[in-house]
C-alpha atoms as a PDB file:
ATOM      1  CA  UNK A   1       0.493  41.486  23.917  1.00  0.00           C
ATOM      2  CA  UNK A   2       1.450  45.553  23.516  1.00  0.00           C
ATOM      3  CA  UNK A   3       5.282  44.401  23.822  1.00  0.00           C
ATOM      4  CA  UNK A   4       4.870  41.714  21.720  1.00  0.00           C
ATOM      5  CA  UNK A   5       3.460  43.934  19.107  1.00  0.00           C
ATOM      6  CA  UNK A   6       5.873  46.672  19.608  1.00  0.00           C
ATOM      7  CA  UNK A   7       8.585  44.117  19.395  1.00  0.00           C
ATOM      8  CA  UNK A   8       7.061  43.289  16.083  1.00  0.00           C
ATOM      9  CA  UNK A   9       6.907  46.935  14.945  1.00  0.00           C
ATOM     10  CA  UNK A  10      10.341  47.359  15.740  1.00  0.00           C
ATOM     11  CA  UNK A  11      11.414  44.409  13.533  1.00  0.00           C
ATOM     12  CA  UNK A  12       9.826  45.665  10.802  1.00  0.00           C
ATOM     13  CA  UNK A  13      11.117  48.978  10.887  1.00  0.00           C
ATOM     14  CA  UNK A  14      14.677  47.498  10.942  1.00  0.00           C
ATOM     15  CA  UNK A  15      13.870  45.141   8.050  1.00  0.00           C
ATOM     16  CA  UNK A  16      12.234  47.893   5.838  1.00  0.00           C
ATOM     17  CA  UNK A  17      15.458  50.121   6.688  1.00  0.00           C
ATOM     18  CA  UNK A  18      18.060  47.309   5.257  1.00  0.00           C
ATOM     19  CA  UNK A  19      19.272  48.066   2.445  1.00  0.00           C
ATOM     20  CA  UNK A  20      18.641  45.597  -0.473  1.00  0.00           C
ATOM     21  CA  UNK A  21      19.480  45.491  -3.946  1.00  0.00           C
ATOM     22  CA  UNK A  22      16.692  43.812  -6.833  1.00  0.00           C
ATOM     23  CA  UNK A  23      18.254  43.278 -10.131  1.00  0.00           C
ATOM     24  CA  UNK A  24      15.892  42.334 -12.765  1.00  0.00           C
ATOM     25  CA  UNK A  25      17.579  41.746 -16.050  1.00  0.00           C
ATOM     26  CA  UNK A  26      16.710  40.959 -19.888  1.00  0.00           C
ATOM     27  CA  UNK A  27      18.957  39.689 -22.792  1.00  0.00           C
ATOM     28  CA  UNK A  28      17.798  39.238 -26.525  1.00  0.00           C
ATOM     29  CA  UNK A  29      20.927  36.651 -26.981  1.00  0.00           C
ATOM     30  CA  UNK A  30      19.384  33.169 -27.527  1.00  0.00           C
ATOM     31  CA  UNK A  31      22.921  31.798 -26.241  1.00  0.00           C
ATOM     32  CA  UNK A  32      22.707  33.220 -22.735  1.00  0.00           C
ATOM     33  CA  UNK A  33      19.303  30.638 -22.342  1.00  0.00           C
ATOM     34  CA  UNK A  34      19.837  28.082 -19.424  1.00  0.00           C
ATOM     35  CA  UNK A  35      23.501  29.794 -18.757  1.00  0.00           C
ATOM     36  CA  UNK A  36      24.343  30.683 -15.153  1.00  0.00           C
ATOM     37  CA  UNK A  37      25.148  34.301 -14.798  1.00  0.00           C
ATOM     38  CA  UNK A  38      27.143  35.449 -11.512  1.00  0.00           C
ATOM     39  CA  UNK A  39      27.840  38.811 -10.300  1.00  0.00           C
ATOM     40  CA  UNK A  40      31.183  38.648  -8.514  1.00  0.00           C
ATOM     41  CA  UNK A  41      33.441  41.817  -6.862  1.00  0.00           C
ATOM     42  CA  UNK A  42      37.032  41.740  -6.696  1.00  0.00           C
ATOM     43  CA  UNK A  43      38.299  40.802  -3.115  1.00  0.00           C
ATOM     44  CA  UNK A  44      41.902  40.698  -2.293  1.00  0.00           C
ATOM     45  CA  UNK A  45      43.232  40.016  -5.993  1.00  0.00           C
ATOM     46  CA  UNK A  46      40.217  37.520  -6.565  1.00  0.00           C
ATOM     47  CA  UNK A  47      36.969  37.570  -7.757  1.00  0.00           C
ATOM     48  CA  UNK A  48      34.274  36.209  -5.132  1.00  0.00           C
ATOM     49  CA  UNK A  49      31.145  35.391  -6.551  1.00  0.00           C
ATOM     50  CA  UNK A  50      28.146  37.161  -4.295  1.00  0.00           C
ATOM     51  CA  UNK A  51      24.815  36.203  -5.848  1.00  0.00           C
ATOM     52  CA  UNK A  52      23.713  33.995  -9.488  1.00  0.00           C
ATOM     53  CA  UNK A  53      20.822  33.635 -11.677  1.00  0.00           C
ATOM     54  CA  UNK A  54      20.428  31.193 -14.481  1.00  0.00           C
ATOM     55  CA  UNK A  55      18.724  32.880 -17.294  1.00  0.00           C
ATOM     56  CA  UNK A  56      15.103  31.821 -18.286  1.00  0.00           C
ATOM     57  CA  UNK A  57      13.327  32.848 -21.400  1.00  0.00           C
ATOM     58  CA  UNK A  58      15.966  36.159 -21.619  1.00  0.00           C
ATOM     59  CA  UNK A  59      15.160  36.198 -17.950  1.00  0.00           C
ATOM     60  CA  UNK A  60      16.803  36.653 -14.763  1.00  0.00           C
ATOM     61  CA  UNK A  61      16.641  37.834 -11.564  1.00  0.00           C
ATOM     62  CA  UNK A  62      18.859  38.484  -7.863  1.00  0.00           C
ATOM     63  CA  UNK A  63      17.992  39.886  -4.892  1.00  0.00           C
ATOM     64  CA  UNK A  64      19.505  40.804  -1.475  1.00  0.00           C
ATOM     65  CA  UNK A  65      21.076  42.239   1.114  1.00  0.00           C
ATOM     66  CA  UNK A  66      23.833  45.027   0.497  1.00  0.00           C
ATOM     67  CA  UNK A  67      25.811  45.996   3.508  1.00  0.00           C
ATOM     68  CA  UNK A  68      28.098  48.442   1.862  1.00  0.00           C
ATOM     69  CA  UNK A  69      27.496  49.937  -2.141  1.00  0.00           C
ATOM     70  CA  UNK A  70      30.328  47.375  -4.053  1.00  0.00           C
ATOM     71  CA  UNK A  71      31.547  47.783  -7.781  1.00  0.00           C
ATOM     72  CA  UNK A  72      30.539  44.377  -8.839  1.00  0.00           C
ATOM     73  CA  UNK A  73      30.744  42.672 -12.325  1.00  0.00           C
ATOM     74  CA  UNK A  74      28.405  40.086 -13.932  1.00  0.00           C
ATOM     75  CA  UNK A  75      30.043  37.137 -15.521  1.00  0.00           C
ATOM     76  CA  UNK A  76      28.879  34.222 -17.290  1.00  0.00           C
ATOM     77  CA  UNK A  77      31.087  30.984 -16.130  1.00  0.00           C
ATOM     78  CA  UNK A  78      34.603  32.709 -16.274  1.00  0.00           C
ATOM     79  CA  UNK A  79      33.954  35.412 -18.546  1.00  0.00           C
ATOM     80  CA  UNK A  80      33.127  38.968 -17.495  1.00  0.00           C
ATOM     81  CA  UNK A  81      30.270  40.879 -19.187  1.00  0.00           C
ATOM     82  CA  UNK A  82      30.053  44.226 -18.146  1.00  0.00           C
ATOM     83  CA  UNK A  83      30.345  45.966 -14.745  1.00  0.00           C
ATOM     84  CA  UNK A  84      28.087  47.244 -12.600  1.00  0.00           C
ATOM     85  CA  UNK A  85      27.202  48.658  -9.233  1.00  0.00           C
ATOM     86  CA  UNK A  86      25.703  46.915  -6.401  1.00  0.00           C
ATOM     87  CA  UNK A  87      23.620  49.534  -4.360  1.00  0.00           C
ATOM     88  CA  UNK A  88      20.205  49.761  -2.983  1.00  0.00           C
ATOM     89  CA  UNK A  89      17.816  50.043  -5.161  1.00  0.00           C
ATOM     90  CA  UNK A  90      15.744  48.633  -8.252  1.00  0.00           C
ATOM     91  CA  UNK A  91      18.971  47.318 -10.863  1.00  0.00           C
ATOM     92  CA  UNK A  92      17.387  46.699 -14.554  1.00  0.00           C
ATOM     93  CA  UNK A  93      20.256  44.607 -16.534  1.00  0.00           C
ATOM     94  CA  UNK A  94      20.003  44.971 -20.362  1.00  0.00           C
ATOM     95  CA  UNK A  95      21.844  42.901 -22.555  1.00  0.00           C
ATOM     96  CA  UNK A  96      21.396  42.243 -26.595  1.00  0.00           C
ATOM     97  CA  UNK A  97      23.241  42.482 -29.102  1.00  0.00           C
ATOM     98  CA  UNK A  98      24.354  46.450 -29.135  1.00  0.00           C
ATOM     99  CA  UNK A  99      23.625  46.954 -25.835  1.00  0.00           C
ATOM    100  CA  UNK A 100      24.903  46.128 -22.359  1.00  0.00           C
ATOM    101  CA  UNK A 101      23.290  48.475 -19.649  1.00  0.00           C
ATOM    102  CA  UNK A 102      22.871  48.866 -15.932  1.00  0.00           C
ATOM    103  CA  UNK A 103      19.997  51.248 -14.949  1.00  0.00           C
ATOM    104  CA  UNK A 104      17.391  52.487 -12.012  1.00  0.00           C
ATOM    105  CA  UNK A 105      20.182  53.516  -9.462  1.00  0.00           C
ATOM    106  CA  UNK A 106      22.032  56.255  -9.186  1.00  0.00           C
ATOM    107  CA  UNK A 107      25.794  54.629  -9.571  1.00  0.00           C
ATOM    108  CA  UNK A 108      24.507  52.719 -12.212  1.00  0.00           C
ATOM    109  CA  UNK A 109      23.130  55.429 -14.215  1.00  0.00           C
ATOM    110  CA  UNK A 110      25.690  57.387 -13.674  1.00  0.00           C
ATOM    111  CA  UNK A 111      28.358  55.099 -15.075  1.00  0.00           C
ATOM    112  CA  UNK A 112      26.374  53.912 -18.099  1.00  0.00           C
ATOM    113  CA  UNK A 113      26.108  57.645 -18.731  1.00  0.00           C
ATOM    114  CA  UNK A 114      29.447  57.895 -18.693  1.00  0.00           C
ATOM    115  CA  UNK A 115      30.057  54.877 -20.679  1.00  0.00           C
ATOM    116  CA  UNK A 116      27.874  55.809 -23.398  1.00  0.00           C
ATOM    117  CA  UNK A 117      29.452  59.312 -23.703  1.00  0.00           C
ATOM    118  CA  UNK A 118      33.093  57.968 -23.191  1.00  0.00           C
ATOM    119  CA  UNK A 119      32.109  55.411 -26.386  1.00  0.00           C
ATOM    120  CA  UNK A 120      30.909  57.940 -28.813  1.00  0.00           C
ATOM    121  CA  UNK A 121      33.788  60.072 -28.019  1.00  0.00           C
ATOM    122  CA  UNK A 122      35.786  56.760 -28.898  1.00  0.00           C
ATOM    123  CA  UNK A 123      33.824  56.371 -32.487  1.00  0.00           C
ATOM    124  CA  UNK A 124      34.693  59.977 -32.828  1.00  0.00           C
ATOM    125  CA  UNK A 125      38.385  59.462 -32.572  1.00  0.00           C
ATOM    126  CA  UNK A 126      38.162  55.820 -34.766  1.00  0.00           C
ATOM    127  CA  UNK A 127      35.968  58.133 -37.741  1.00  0.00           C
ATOM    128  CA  UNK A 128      38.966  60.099 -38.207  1.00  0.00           C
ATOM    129  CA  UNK A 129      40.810  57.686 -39.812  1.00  0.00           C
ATOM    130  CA  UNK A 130      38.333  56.557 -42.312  1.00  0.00           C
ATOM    131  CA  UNK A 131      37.391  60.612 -42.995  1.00  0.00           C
ATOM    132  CA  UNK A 132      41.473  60.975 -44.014  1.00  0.00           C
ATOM    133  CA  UNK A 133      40.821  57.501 -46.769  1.00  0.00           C
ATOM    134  CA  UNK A 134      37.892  59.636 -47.966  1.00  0.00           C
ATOM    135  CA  UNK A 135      39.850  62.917 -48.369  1.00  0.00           C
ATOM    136  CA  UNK A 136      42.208  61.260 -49.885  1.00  0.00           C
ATOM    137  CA  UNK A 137      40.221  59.629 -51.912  1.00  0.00           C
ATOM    138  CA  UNK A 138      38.645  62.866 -53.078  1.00  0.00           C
ATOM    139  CA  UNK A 139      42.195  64.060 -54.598  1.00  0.00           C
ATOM    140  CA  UNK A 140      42.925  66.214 -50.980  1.00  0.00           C
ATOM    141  CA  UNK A 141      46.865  66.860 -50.619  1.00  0.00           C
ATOM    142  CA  UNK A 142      48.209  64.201 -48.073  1.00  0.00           C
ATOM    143  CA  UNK A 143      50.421  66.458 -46.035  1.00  0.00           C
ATOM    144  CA  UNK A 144      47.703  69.100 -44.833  1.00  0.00           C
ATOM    145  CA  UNK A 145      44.656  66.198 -44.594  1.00  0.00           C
ATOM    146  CA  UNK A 146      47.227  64.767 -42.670  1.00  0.00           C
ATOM    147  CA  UNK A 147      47.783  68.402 -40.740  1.00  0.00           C
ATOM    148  CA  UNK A 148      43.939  69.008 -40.250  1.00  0.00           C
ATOM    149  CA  UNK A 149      43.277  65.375 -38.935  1.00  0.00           C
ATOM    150  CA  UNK A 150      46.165  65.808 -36.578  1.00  0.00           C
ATOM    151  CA  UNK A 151      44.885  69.277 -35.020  1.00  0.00           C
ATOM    152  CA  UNK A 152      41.191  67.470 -34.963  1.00  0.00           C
ATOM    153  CA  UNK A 153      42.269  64.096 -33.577  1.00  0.00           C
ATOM    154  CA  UNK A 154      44.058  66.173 -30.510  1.00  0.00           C
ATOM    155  CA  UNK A 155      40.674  68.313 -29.439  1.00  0.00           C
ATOM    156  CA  UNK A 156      38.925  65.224 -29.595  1.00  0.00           C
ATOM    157  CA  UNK A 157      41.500  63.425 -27.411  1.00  0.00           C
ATOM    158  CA  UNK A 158      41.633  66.486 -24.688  1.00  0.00           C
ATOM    159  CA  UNK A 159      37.895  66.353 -24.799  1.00  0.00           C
ATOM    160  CA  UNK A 160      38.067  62.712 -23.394  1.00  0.00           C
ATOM    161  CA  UNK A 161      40.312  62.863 -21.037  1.00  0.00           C
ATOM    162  CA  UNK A 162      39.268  66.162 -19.445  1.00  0.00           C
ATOM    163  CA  UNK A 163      35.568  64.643 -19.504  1.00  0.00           C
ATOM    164  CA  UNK A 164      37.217  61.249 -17.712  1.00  0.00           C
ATOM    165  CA  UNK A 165      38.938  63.399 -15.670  1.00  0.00           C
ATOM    166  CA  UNK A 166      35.860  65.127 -14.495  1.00  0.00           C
ATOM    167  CA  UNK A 167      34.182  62.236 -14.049  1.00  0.00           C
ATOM    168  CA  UNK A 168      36.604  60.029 -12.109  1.00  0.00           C
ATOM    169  CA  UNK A 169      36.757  63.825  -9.722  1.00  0.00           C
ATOM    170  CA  UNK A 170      33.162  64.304  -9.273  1.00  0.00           C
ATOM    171  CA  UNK A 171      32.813  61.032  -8.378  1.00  0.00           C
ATOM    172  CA  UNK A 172      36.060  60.349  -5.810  1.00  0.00           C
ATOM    173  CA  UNK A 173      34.448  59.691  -3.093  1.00  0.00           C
ATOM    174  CA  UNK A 174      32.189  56.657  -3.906  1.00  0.00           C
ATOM    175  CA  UNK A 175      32.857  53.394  -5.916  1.00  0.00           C
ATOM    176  CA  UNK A 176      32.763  54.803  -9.199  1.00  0.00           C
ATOM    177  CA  UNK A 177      35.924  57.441  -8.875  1.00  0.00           C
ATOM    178  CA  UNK A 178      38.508  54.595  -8.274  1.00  0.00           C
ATOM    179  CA  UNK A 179      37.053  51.928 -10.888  1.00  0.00           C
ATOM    180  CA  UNK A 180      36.827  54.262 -13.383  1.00  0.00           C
ATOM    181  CA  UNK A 181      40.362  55.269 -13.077  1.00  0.00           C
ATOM    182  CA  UNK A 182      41.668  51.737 -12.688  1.00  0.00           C
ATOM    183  CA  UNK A 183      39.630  50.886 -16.057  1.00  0.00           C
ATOM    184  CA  UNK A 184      41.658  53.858 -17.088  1.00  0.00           C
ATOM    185  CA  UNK A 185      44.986  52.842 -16.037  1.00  0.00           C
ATOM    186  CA  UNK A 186      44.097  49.214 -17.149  1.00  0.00           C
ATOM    187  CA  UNK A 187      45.210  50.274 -21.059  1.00  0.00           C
ATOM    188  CA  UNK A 188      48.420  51.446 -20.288  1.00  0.00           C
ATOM    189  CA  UNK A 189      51.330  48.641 -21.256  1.00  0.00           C
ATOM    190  CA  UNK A 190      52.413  48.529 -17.318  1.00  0.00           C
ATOM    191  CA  UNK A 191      51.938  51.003 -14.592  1.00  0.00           C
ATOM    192  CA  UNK A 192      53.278  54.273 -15.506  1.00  0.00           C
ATOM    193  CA  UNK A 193      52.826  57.541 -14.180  1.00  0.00           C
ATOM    194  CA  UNK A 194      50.906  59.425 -16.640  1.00  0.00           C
ATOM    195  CA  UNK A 195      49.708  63.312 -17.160  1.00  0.00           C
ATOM    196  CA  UNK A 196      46.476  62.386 -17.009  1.00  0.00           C
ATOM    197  CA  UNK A 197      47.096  59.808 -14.017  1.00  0.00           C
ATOM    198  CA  UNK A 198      49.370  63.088 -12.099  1.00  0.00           C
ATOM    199  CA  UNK A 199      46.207  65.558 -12.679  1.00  0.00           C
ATOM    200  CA  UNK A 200      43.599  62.905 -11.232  1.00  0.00           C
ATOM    201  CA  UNK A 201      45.981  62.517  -8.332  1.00  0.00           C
ATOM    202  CA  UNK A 202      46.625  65.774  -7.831  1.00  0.00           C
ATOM    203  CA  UNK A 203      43.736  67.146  -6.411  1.00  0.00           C
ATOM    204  CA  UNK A 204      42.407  63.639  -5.128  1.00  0.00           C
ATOM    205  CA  UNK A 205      41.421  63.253  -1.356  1.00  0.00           C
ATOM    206  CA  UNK A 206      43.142  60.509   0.948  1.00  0.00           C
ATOM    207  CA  UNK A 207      39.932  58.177   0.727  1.00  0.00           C
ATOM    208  CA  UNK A 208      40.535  58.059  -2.983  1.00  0.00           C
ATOM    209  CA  UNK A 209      44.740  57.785  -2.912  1.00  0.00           C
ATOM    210  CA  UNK A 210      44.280  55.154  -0.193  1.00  0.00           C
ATOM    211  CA  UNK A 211      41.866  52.882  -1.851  1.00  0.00           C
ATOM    212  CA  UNK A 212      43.177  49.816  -2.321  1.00  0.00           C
ATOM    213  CA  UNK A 213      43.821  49.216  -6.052  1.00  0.00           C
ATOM    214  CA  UNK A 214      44.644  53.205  -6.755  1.00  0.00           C
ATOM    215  CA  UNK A 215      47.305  52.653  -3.612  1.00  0.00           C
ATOM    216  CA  UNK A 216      48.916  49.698  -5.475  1.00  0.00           C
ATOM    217  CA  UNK A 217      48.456  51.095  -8.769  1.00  0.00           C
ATOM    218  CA  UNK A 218      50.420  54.742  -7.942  1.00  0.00           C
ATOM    219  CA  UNK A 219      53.077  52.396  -5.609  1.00  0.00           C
ATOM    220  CA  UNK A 220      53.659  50.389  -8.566  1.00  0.00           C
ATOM    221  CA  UNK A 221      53.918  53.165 -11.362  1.00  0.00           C
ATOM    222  CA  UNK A 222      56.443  55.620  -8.984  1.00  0.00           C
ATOM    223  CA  UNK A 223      58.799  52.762  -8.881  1.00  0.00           C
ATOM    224  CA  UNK A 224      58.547  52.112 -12.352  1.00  0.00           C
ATOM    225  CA  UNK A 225      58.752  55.781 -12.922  1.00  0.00           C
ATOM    226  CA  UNK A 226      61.970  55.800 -11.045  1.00  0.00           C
ATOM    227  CA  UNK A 227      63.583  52.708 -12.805  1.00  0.00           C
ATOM    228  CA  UNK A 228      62.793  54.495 -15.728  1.00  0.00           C
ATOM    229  CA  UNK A 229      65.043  57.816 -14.655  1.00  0.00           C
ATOM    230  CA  UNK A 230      67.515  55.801 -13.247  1.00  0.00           C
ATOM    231  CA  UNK A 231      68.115  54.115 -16.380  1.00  0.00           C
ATOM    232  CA  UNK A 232      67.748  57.229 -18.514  1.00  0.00           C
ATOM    233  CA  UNK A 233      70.520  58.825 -16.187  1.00  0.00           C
ATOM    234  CA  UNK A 234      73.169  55.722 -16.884  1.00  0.00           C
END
């Protein structure tokens, strides 16, 4: 009976120690009702679904084991809705109509810290054009609105991309570092070795140069980058 128990002790000391993940999540969108929702993590070049939840009165719900922490992102049938990470932990999804959010983990706050910052940053950029129709407007002289917006427009763009650049660094050693920059590098027309991309890299640590999509990524952009000289030399 004693080894029995102890067996049983043991058991549950490995079970309480597995790490799991809980996602609870809530949407205010009357369309996402009876809709499957998937979360799915990009394996290989594909995206593998790894748990689903069909939404139930702006309700839903997944649970389960996590062997490893995975940047993950939760679709609805082929159509991704906003990225997240899978870690241990308590996950609360948000979704409505001016708000997608992943909190309650550390990852996840992280990034939708970062997201929200990197997004007003982004409205502060996009308000400079409308403040220039205003000044305008207002009988300003076109040449030095044009002059002021210019010198304002580039603080506000070094801002951003030393504050991405600080993020993706602080943060090169777990999931978030390489995602972040690949969301980066996903706006550029084709793979192209950038300032910005040269700084990150720069100081980056093997883990983060080696991981799988950054690897392709810089492989990819240094050839380009030398097509690019070769041509400008002929």
């Amino acid at each position: 009976m004693n080894k029995l128990s102890s067996l049983l002790l043991l058991f549950l000391v490995f079970t309480s120690c597995t790490p799991t993940y809980n996602l609870e999540g809530s949407s205010s969108v009357s369309s996402l009702d009876g809709r499957m929702l998937f979360i799915k993590t990009l394996s290989n070049g594909e995206w593998v679904k790894v748990d689903s939840a069909e939404v139930i009165h702006g309700l839903f719900s997944m649970k389960g084991v996590v062997d490893s922490v995975m940047m993950v992102s939760l679709y609805m049938d082929d159509e991704s809705i906003m990225p997240l990470v899978l870690e241990n932990g308590n996950i609360k999804i948000t979704i409505n109509n001016t708000e997608l959010k992943a909190t309650g983990t550390t990852l996840n706050d992280a990034l939708y810290e970062f997201v929200d910052k990197k997004n007003a940053m982004d409205l502060q950029i996009a308000e400079l054009e409308r403040k220039e129709a205003r000044m305008v407007m207002d009988g300003g002289d076109l040449a030095e609105i044009h002059k002021q917006l210019s010198q304002e427009g580039s603080v506000l763009i070094e801002n951003m991309n030393t504050y991405v650049r600080k993020f993706i660094s602080d943060n090169y050693e777990n999931v978030l570092g390489p995602s972040v920059f690949m969301m980066m590098c996903s706006g550029l027309p084709y793979p192209i070795m950038t300032p910005q991309i040269e700084a990150i890299l720069k100081d980056a640590p093997h883990t983060f140069k080696n991981q799988q999509m950054v690897k392709e990524f810089t492989t990819k952009a240094k050839e380009n980058q030398e097509l690019i000289q070769e041509h400008q030399r002929l």
